[in-house]
Protein backbone atom coordinates (compact mmCIF):
# COMPACT_ATOMS: atom_id res chain seq x y z
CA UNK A 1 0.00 0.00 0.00
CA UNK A 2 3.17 2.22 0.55
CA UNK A 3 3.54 1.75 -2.92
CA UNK A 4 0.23 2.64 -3.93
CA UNK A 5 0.49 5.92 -1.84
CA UNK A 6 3.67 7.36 -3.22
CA UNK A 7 2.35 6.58 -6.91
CA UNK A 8 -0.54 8.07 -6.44
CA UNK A 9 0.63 11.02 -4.70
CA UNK A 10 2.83 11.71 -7.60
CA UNK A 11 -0.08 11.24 -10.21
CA UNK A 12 -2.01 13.60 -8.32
CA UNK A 13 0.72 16.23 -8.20
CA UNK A 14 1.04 16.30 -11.85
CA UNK A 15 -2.09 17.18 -12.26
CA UNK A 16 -2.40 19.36 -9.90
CA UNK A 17 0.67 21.41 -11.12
CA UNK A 18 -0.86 21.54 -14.31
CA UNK A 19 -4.35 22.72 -12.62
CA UNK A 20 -2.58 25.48 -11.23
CA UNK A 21 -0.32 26.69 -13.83
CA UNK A 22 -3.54 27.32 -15.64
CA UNK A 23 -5.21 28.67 -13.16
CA UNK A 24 -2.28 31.20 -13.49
CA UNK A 25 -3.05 31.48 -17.47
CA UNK A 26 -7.10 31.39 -17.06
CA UNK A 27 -8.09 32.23 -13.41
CA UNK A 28 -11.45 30.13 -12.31
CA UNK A 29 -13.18 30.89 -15.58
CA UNK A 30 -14.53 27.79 -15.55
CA UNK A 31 -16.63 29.21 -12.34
CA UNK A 32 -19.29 29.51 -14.99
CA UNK A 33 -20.02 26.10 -15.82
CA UNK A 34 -22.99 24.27 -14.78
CA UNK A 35 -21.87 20.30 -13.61
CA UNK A 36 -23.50 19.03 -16.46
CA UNK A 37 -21.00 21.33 -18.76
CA UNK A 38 -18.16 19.68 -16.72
CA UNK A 39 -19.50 16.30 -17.31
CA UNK A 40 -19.76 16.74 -21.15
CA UNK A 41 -15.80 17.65 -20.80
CA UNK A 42 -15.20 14.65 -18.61
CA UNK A 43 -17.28 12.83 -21.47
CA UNK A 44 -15.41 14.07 -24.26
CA UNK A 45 -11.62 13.25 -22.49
CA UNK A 46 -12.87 9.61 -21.82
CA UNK A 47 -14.56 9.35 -25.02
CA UNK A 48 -10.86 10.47 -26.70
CA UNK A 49 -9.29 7.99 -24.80
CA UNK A 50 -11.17 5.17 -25.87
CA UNK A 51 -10.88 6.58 -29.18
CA UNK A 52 -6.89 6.43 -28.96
CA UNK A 53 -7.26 3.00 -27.07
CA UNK A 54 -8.96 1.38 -30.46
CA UNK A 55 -7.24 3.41 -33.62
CA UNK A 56 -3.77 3.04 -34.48
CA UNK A 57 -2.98 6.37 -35.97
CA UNK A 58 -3.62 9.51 -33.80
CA UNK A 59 -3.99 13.10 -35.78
CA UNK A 60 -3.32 14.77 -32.80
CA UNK A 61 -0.45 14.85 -30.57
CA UNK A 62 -1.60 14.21 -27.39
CA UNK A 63 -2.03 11.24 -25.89
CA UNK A 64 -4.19 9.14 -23.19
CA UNK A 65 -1.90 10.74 -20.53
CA UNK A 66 -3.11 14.41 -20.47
CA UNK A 67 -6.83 13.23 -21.09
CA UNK A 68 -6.40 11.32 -17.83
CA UNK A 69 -5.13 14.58 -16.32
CA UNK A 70 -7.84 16.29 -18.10
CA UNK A 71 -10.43 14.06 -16.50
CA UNK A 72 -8.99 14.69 -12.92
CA UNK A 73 -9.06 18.13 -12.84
CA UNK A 74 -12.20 18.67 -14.42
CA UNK A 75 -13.55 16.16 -12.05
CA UNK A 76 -12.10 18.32 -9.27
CA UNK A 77 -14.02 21.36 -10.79
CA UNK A 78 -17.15 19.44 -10.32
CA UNK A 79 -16.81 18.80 -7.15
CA UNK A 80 -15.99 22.12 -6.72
CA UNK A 81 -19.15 23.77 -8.59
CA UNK A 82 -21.06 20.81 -6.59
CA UNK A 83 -19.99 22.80 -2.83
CA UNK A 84 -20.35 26.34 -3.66
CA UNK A 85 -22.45 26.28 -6.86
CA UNK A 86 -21.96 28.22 -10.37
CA UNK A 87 -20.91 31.63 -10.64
CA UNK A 88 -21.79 34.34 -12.93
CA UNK A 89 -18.47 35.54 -12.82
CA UNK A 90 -15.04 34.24 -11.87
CA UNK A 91 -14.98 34.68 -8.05
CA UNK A 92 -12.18 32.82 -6.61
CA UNK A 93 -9.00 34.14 -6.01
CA UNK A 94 -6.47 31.21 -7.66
CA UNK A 95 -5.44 30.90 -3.50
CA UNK A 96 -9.37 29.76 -3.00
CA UNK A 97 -9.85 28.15 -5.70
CA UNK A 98 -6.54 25.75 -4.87
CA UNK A 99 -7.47 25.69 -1.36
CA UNK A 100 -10.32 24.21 -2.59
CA UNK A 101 -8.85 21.62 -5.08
CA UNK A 102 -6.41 20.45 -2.18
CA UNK A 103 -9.19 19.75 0.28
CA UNK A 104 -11.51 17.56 -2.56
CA UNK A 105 -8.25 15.52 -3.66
CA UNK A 106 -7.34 14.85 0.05
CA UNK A 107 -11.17 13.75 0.11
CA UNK A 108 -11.03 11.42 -3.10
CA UNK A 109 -7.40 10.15 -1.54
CA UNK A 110 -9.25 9.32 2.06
CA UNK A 111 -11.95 7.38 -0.67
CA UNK A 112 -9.32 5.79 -2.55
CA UNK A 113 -7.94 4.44 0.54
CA UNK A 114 -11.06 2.72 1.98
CA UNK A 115 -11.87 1.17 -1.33
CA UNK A 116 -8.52 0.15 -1.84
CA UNK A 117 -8.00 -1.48 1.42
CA UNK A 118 -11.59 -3.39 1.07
CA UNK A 119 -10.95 -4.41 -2.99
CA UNK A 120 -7.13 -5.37 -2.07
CA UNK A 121 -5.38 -3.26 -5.10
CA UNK A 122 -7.31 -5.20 -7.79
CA UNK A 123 -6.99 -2.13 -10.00
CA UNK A 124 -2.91 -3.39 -10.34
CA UNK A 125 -4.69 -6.77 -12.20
CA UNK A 126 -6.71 -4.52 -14.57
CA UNK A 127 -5.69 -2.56 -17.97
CA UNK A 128 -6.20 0.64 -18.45
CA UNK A 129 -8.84 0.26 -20.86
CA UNK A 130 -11.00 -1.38 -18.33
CA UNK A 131 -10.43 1.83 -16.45
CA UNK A 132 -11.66 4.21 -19.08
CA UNK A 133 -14.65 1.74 -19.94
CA UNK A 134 -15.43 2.55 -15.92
CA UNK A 135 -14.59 5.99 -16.35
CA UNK A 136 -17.12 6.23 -19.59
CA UNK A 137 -19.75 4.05 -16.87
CA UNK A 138 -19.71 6.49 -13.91
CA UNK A 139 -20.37 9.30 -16.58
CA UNK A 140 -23.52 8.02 -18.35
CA UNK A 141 -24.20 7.34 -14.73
CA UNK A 142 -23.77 11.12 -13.63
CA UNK A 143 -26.10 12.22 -16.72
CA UNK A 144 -28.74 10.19 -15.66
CA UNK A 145 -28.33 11.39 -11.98
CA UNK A 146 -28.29 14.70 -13.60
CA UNK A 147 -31.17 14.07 -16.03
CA UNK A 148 -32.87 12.83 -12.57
CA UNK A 149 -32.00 16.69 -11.20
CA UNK A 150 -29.89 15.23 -8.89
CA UNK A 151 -32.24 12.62 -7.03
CA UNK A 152 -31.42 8.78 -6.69
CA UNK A 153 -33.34 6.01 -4.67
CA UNK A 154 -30.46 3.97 -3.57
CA UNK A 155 -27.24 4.86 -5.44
CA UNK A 156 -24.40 6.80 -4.61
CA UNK A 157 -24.52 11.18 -5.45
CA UNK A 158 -23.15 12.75 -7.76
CA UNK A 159 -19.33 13.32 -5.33
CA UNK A 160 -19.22 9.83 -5.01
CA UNK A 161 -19.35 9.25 -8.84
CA UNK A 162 -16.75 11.97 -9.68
CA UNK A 163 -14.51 10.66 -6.96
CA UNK A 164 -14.43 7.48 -8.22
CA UNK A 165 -13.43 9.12 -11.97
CA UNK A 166 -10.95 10.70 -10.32
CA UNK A 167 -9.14 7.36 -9.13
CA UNK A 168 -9.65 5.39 -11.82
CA UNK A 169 -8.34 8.27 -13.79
CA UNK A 170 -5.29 8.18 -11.16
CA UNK A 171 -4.96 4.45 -11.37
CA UNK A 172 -4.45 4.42 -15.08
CA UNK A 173 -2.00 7.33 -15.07
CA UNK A 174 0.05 4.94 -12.45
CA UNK A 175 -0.12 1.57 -15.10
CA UNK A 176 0.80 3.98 -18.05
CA UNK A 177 3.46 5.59 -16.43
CA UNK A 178 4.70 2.30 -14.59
CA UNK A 179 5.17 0.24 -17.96
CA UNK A 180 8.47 -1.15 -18.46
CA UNK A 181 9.71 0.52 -21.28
């Protein structure tokens, strides 16, 4: 578990560097979105990867690796826009708005955690296209939730779903850059 930890810590840190350099470029900008404009981005990242999982020539050069990061950080939006609602305006200073991002990863790492204790690392045993097929789940998912305005019977909310992205978008960044090469 040691293992996990560290690999995942340094996942997460990419991504979060990235988060905040364009933060720097941007500001919160993406304040304005609604949750279901943040899923439709998750949607289209996950959709690309799949995409790039299946074709052999790419036309553009990017790769499954920043459409992971993509997914986490838009995730962390989400989750974001989910505690304080949408804005009309950008309204977070960029020390807010990554006070904010810290406290949700720390959140989805506590989550990771659990599960991973309980499921015994089986996410080590599975490819990463089995992740993005999960990732691709848990967003039809969060558009029916959302399609549902928010209401379930008996499943898991809306965090729950986007934390779960989150890690599975973490766990695949850990296989693809843990690949003998």
């Amino acid at each position: 578990m040691a293992q996990t930890e560290a690999q995942y810590l340094s996942e997460a840190t990419k991504c979060k560097v990235l988060f905040e350099k364009k933060m720097i470029d941007y500001g919160c900008a993406w304040r304005i979105l609604r949750t279901p404009s943040l899923t439709d981005q998750i949607f289209i990242k996950a959709q690309r990867i799949r995409t790039l999982q299946e074709v052999v020539t790419k036309k553009v050069d990017e790769g499954e690796e920043a459409e992971f990061i993509g997914i986490v950080n838009y995730a962390i939006m989400a989750l974001i826009q989910l505690e304080l609602g949408v804005a009309d305006q950008p309204d977070l200073s960029n020390d807010e708005v990554m006070h904010l991002y810290t406290k949700h990863a720390a959140e989805t790492k506590e989550l990771m955690e659990r599960k991973n204790h309980d499921y015994g690392e089986a996410w080590r045993d599975m490819r990463v296209s089995s992740l993005t097929d999960l990732i691709l789940q848990k967003l039809l998912r969060v558009k029916q939730i959302e399609n549902n305005e928010g209401k379930t019977l008996v499943s898991e909310g809306l965090s729950a779903n986007y934390q779960d992205m989150i890690n599975y978008a973490l766990f695949a960044l850990i296989h693809l850059n843990n690949q003998p090469k």
